[in-house]
Each structure stands twice: as C-alpha cells, then as structure tokens.
C-alpha atoms as a PDB file:
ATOM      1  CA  UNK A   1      11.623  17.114   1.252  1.00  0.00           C
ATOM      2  CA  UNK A   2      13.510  14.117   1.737  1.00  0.00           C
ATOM      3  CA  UNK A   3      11.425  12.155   3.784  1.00  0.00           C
ATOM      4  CA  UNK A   4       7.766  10.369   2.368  1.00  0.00           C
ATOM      5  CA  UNK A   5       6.511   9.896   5.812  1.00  0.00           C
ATOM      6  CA  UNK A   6       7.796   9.347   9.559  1.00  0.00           C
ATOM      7  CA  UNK A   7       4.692   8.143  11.161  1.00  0.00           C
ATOM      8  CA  UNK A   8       2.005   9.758  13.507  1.00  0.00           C
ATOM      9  CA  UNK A   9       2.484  13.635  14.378  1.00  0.00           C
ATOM     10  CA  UNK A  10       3.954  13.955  17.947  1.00  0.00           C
ATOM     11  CA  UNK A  11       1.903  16.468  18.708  1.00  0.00           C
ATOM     12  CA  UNK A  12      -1.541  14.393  18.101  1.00  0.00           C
ATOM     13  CA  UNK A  13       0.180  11.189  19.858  1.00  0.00           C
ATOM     14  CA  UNK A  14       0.692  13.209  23.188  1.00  0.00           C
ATOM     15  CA  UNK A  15      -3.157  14.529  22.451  1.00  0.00           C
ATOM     16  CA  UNK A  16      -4.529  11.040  21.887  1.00  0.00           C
ATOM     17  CA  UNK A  17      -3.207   9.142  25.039  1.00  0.00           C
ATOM     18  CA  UNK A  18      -5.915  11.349  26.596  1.00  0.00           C
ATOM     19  CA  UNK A  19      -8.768  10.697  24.261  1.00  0.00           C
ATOM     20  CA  UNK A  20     -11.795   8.056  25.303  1.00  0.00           C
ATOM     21  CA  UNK A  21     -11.938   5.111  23.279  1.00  0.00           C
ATOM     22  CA  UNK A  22     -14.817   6.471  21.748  1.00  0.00           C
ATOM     23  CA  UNK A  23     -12.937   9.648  20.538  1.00  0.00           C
ATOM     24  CA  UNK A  24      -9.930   7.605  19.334  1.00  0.00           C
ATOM     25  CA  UNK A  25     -12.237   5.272  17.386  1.00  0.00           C
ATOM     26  CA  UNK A  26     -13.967   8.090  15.308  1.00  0.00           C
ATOM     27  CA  UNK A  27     -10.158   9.732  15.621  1.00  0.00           C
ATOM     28  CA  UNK A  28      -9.081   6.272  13.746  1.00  0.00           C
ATOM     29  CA  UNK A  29     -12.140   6.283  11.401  1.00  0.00           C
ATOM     30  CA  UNK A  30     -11.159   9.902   9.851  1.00  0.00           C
ATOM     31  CA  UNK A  31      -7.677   7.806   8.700  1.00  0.00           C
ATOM     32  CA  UNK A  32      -9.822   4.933   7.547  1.00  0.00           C
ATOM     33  CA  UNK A  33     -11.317   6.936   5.336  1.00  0.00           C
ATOM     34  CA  UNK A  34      -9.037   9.017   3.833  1.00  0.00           C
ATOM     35  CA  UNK A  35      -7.314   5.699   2.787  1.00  0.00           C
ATOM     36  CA  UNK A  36     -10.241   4.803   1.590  1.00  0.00           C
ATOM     37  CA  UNK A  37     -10.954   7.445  -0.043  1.00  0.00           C
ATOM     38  CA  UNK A  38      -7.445   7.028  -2.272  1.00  0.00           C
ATOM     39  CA  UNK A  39      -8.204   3.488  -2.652  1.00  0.00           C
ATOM     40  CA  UNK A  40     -11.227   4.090  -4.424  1.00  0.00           C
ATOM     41  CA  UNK A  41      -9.596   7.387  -6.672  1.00  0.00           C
ATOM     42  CA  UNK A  42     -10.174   5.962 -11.081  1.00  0.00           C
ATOM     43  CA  UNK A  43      -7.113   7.749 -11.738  1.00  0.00           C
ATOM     44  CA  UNK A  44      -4.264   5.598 -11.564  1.00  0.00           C
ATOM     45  CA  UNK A  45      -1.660   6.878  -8.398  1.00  0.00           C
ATOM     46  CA  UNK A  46       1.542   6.898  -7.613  1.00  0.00           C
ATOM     47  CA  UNK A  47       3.784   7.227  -3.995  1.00  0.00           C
ATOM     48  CA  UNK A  48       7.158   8.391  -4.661  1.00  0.00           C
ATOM     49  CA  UNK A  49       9.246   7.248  -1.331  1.00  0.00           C
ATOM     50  CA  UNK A  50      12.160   8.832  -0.687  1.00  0.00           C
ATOM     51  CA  UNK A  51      13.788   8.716   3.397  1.00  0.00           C
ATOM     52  CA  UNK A  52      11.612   6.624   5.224  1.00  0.00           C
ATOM     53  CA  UNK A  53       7.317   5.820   5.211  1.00  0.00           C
ATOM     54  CA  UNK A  54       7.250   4.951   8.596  1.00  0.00           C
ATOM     55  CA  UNK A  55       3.907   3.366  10.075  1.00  0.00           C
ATOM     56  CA  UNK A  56       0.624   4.707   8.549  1.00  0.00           C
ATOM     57  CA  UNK A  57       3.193   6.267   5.821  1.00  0.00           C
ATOM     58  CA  UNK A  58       4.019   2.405   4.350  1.00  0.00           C
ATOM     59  CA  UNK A  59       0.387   2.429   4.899  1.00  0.00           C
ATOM     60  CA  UNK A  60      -0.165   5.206   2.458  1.00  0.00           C
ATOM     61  CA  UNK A  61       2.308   3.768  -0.006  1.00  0.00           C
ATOM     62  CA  UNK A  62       0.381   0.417  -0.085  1.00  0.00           C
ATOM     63  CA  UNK A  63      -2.741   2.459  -0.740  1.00  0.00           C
ATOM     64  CA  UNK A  64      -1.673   3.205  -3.725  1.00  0.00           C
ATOM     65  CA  UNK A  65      -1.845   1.864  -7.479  1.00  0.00           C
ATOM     66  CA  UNK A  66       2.041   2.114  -7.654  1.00  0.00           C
ATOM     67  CA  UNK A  67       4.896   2.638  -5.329  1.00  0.00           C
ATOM     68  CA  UNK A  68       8.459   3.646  -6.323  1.00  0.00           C
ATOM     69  CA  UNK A  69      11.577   3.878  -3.393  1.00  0.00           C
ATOM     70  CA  UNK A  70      14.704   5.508  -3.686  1.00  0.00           C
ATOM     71  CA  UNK A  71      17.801   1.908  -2.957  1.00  0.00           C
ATOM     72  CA  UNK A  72      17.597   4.082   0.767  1.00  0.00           C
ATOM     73  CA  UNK A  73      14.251   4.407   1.598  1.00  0.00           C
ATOM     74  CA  UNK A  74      13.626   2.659   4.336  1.00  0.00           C
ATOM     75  CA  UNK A  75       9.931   1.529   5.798  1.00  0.00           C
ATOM     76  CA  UNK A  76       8.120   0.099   9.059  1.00  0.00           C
ATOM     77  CA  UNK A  77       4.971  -0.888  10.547  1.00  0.00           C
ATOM     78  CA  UNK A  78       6.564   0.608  13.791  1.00  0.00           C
ATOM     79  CA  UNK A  79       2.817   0.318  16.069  1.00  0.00           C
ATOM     80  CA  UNK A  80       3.768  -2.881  17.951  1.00  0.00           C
ATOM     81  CA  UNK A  81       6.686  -0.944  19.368  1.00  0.00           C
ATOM     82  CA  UNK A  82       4.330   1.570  21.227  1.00  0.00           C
ATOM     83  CA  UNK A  83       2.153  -1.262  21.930  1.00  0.00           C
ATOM     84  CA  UNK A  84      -0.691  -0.015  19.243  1.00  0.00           C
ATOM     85  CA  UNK A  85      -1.421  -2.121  16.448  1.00  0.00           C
ATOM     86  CA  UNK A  86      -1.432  -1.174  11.942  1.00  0.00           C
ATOM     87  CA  UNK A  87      -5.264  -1.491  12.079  1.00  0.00           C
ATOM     88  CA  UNK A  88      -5.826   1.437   9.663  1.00  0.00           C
ATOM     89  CA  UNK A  89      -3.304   0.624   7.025  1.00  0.00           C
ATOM     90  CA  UNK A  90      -3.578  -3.373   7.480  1.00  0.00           C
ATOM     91  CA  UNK A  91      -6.685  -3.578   4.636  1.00  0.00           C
ATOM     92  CA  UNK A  92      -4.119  -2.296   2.039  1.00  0.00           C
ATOM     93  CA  UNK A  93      -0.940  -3.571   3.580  1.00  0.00           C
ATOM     94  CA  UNK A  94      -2.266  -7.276   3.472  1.00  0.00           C
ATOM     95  CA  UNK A  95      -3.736  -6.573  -0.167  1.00  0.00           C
ATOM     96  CA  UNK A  96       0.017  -5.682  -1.446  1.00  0.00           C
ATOM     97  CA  UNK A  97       2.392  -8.278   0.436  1.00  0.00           C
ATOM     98  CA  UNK A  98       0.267 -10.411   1.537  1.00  0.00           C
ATOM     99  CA  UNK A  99      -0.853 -12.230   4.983  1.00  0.00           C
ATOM    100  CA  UNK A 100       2.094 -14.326   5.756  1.00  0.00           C
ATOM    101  CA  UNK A 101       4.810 -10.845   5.518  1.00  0.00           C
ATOM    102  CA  UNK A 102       2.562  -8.732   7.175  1.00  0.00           C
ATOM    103  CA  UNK A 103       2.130 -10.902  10.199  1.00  0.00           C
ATOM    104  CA  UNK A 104       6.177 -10.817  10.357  1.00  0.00           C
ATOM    105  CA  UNK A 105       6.299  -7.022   9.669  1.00  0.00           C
ATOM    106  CA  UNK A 106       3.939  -6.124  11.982  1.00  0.00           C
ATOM    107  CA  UNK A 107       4.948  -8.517  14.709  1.00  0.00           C
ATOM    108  CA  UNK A 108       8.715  -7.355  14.906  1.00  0.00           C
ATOM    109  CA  UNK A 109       7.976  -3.783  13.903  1.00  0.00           C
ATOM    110  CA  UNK A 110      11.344  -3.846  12.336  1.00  0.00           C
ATOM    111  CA  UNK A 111      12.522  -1.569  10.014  1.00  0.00           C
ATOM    112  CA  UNK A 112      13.150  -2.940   6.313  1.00  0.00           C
ATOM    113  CA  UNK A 113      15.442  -1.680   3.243  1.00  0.00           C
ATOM    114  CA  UNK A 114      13.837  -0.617  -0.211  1.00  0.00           C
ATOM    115  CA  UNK A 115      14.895  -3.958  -1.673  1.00  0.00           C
ATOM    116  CA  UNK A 116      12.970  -6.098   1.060  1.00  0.00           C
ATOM    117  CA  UNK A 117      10.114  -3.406   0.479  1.00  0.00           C
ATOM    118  CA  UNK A 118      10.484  -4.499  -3.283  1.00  0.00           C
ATOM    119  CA  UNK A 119      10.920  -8.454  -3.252  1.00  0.00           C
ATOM    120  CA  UNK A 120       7.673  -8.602  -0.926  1.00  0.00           C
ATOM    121  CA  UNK A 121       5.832  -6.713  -3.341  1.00  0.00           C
ATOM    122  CA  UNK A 122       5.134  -3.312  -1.445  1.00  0.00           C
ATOM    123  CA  UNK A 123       6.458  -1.232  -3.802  1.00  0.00           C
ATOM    124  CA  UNK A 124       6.671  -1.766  -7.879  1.00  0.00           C
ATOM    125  CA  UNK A 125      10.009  -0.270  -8.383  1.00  0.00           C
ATOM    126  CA  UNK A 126      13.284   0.912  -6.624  1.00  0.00           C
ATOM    127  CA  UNK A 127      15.705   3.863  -8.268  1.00  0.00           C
ATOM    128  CA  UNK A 128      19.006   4.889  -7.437  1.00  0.00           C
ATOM    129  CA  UNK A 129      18.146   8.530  -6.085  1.00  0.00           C
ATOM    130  CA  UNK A 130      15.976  11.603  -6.427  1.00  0.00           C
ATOM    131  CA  UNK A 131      16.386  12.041 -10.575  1.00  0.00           C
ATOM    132  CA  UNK A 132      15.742   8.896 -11.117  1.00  0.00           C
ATOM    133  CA  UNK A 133      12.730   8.585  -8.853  1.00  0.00           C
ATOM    134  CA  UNK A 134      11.582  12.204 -11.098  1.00  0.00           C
ATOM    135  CA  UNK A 135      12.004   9.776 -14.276  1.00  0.00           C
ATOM    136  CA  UNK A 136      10.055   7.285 -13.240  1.00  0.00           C
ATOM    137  CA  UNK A 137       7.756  10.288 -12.264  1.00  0.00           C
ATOM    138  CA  UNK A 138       7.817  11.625 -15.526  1.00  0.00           C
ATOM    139  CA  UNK A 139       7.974   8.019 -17.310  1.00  0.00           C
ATOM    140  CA  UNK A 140       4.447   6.989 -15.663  1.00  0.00           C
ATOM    141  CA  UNK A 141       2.805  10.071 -16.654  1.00  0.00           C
ATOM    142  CA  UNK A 142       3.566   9.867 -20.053  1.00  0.00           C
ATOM    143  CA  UNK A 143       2.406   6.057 -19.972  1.00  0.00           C
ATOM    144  CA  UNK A 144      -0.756   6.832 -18.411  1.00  0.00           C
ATOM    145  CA  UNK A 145      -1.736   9.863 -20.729  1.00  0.00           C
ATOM    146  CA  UNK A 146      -1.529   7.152 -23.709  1.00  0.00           C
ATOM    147  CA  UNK A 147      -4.780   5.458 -21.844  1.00  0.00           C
ATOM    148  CA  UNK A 148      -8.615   6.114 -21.352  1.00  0.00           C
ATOM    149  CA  UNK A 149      -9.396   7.586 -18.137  1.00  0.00           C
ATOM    150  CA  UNK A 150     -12.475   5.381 -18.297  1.00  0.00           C
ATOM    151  CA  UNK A 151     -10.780   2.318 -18.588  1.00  0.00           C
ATOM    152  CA  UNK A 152      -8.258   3.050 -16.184  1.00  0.00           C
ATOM    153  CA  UNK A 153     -11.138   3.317 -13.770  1.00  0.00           C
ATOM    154  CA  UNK A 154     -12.783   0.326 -14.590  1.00  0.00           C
ATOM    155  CA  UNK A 155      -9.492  -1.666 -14.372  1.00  0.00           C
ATOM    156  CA  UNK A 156      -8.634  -0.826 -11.223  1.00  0.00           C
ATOM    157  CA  UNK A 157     -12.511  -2.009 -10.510  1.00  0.00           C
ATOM    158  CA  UNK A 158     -11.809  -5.576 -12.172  1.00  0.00           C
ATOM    159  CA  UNK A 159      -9.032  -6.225  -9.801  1.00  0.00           C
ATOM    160  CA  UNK A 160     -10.925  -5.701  -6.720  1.00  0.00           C
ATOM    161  CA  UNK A 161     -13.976  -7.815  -8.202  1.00  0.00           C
ATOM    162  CA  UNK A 162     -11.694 -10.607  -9.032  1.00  0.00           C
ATOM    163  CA  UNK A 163      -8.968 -10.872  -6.461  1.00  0.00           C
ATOM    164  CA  UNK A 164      -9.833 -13.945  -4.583  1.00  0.00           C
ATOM    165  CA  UNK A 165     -12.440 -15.539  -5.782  1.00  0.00           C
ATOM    166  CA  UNK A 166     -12.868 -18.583  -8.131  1.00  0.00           C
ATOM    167  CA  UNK A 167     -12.100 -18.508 -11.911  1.00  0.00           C
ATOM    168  CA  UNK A 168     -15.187 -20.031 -12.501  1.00  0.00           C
ATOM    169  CA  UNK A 169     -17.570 -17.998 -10.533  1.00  0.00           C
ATOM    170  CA  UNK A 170     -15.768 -14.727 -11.963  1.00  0.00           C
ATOM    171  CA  UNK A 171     -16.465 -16.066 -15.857  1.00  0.00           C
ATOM    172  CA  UNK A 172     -19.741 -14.197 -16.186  1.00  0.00           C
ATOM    173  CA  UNK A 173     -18.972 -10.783 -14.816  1.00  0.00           C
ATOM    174  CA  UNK A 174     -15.337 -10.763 -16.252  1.00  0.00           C
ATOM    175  CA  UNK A 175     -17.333 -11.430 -19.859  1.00  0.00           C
ATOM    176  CA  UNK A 176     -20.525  -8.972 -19.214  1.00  0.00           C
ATOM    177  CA  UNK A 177     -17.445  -6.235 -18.317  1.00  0.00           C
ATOM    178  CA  UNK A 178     -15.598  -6.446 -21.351  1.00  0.00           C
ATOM    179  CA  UNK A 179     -18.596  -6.782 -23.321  1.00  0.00           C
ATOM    180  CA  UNK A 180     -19.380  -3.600 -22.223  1.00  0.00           C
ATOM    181  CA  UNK A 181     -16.464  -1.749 -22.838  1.00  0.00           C
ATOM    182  CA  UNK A 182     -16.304  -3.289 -26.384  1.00  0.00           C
ATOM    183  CA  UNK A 183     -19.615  -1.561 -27.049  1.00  0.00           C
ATOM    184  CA  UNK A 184     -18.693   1.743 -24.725  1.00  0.00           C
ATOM    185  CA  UNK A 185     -17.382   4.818 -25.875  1.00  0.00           C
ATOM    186  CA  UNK A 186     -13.554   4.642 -25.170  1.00  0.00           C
ATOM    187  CA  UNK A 187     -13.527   1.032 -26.595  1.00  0.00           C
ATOM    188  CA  UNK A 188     -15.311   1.949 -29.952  1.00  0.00           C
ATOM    189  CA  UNK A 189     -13.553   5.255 -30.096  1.00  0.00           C
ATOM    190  CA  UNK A 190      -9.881   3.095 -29.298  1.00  0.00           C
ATOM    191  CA  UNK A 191     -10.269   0.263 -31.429  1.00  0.00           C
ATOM    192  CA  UNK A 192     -11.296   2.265 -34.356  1.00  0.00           C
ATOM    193  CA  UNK A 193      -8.151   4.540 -34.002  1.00  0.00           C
ATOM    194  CA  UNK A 194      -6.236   1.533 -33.379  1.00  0.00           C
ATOM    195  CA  UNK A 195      -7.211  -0.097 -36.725  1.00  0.00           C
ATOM    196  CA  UNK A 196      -7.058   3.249 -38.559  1.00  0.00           C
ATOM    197  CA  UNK A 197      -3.375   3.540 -37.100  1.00  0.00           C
ATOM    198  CA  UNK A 198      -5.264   7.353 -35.342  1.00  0.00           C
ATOM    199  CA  UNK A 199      -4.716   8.929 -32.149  1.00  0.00           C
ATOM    200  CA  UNK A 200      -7.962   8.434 -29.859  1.00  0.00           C
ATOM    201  CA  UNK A 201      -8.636  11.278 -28.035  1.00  0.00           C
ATOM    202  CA  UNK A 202      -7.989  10.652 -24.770  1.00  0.00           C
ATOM    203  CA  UNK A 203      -3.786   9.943 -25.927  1.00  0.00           C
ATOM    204  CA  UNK A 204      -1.644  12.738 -24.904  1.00  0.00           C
ATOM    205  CA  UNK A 205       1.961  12.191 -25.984  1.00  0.00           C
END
C-alpha cells in the first residue's frame, strides 16, 4: 500500500504513556518476540520496502534474511526523538550495519535515503519502483525454489554459530556440520542429481 512501515500505532503510543513499567516491559517483550520469532523462521525471508520503515519497521526489515527498497524509500530509528530508545529492534539492527552506524542512526534519529540504507548494509538491494521491486520478488522466489529447504535452514544456522567468533575455534563444528549434510538426505539426494545432471526433488523451476 505504499508504505512498509511508519512506526508505532498512535493509538497504542497514547495507551502506553499510561502503562507501569512493568506493563510496558511485558508490552516490549510481545515485540521482542515476534522478531524473534522471524529471526529464527528456516525459510529464507524477504522485506520488500516501499515509502518509508520508520522505527521498529527498519527494525523489521533488518530482521530479515533479505531486504529490497524502492531508490525512495526512506528509513529511521526515529525513538531518540520521543526520548525512547530502538531497544527491540537494536539485536538485529546492530547484526546488519553494524555497531559504529547504529550508534550514529540511533543517536540523531535522522531519517536516511534507500542508498545510505544500502551502502551501510541494511538492505541487499535497491530498485527503481514498484515493478521492479515485484521482479526482484519474483526473481528470489524462483532462486530459492532451486534449493533444499533443509539446507536453507541449516545455513541460516551456520551464520549465527559463526559470526564472531575465531576461525580456529569454529574449525570443528563448521567440519562436523558439513559432514553431516554430506551424509544427510538433501546432500546425498543433491549431489547425486548433480552428478547425474537430474533434478533433486526439492527444485521447482
């Protein structure tokens, strides 16, 4: 409808100056979780931002595997403004631009153009308008249907068991892992259709 996300509902906002600390905490945690919650989804996903992902909306988008912007789209981490802090959101903000742009971000509040949201790495791709961003829609989907849902899963698993820590103490899992899908189902299943130039079974095309 033309707009990804403008930020908290105006109606909770007036609701939640009145709540105790103790309401807006679990108030906060039902957020948490939800973002959570798409975090932690095997299948690979996708935000599509078109008009503006305002607050816990550029939140949402950096909760996600992928993030493509319409060149207008325009995104903030608006909290500091109304003297509230990104708390929610900041896990999965921090994870996709990293500590030294999110401090800026969320410091100034300012509001920041499709191509800024792109060079700092908090979304993947920007289009010109709404058929292109339907494209790259259409073009993921028909990438993604070419792969095992399993190993999608387990992918996404590997990055968050190796971001951060030392190439050394990573050496055993990272082996025991693809050891494992070398001997799994999807990996016998793939590599035989691969070297008997097949379709595995999973491929949609």
């Amino acid at each position: 409808g033309g707009m990804f996300c403008a930020g908290a509902d105006l109606d909770w906002m007036r609701e939640a100056v009145e709540l105790s600390e103790a309401d807006n905490r679990e108030d906060a945690m039902h957020l948490a979780r939800m973002l959570k919650r798409l975090w932690d989804i095997p299948a690979l996903t996708v935000a599509l931002v078109e008009g503006g992902a305002y607050g816990g909306g550029a939140g949402l988008a950096a909760a996600c595997d992928l993030a493509v912007a319409m060149q207008d789209a325009k995104f903030a981490f608006s909290e500091a403004r109304l003297g509230l802090i990104p708390a929610t959101i900041a896990p999965y903000v921090v994870a996709a631009i990293g500590p030294r742009a999110a401090r800026g971000l969320f410091a100034t509040a300012r509001v920041f153009d499709a191509a800024e949201a792109h060079r700092i790495g908090l979304v993947s791709e920007v289009v010109a308008d709404a058929a292109a961003l339907d494209a790259v829609a259409a073009r993921i989907g028909r990438e993604i249907l070419l792969c095992a849902p399993g190993a999608v899963a387990e992918s996404k698993r590997l990055v968050d068991a190796v971001y951060g820590e030392d190439f050394d103490d990573v050496m055993d899992d990272t082996s025991r892992r693809i050891a494992k899908a070398r001997v799994g189902e999807e990996g016998q299943e793939g590599v035989r259709a691969f070297l008997s130039r097949a379709k595995p079974s999973w491929a949609v095309e």
